[in-house]
C-alpha atoms as a PDB file:
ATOM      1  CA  UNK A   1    -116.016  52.599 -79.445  1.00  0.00           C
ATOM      2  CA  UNK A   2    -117.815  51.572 -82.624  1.00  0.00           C
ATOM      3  CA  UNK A   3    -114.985  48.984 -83.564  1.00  0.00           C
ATOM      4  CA  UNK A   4    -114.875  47.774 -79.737  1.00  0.00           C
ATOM      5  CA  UNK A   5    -118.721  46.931 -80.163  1.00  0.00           C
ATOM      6  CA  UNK A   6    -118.443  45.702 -83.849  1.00  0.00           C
ATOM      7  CA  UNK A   7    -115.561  42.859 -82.404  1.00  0.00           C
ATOM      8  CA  UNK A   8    -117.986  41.452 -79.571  1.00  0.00           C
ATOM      9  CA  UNK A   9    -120.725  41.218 -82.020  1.00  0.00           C
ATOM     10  CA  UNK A  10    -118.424  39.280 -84.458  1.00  0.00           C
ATOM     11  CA  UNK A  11    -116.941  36.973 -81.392  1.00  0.00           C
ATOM     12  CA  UNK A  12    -120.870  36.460 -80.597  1.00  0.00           C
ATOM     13  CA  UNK A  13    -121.605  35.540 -84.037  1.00  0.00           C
ATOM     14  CA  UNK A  14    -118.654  33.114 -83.927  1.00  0.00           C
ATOM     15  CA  UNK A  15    -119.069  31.918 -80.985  1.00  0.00           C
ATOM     16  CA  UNK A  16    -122.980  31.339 -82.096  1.00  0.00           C
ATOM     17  CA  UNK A  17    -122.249  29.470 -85.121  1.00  0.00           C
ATOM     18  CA  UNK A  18    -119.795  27.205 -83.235  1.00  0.00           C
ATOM     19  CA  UNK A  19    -121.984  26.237 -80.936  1.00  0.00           C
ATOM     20  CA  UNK A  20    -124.993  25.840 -83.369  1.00  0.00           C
ATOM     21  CA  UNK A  21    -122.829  23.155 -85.205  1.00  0.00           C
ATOM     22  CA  UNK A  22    -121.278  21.606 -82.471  1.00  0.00           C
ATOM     23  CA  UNK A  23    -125.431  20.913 -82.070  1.00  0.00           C
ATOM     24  CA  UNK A  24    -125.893  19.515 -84.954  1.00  0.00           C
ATOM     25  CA  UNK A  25    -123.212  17.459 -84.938  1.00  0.00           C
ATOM     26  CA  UNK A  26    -124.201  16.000 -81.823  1.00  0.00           C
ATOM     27  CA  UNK A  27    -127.739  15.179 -82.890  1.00  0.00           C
ATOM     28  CA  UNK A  28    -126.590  13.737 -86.286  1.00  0.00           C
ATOM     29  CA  UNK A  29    -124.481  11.318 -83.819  1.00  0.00           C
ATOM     30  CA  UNK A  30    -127.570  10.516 -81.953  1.00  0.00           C
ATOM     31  CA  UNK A  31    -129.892   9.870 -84.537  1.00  0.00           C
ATOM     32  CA  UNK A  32    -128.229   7.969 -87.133  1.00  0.00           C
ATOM     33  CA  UNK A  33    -125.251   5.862 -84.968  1.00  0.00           C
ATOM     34  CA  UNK A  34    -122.483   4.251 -86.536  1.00  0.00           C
ATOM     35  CA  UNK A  35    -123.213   0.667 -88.519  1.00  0.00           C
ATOM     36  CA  UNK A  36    -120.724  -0.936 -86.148  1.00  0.00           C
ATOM     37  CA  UNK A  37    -122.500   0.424 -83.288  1.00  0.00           C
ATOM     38  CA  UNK A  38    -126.066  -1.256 -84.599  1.00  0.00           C
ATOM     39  CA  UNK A  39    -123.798  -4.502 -85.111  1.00  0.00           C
ATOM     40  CA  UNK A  40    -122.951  -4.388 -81.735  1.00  0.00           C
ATOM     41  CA  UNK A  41    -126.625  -4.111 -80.735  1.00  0.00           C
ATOM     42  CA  UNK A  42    -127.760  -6.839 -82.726  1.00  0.00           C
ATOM     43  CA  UNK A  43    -125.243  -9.345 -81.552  1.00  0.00           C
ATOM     44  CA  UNK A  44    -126.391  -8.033 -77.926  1.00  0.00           C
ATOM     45  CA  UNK A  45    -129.309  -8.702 -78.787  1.00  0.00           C
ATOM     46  CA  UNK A  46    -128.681 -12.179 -79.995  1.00  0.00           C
ATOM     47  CA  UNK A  47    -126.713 -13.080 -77.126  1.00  0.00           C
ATOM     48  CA  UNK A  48    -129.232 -12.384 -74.665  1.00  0.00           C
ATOM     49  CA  UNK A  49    -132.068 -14.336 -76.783  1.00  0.00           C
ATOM     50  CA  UNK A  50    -129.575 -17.663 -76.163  1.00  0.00           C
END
């Protein structure tokens, strides 16, 4: 029963780890976007201005 308990824990640790990066991943992406996507903003930008 001890090894049944012991492979939960380590699918909960996995499972906790993926998730934690997946995370950080996602708010890397969010708060430093691509350059191409700030080019994309700035000729917005400019386009509406004209």
């Amino acid at each position: 029963m001890d090894t049944v308990i012991s492979l939960l824990e380590l699918l909960v640790y996995i499972a906790a780890i993926l998730g934690l990066s997946m995370f950080v991943t996602w708010a890397v992406v969010k708060v430093s976007p691509s350059e191409s996507a700030k080019e994309q903003r700035a000729q917005e930008k400019g386009e509406a201005k004209a």
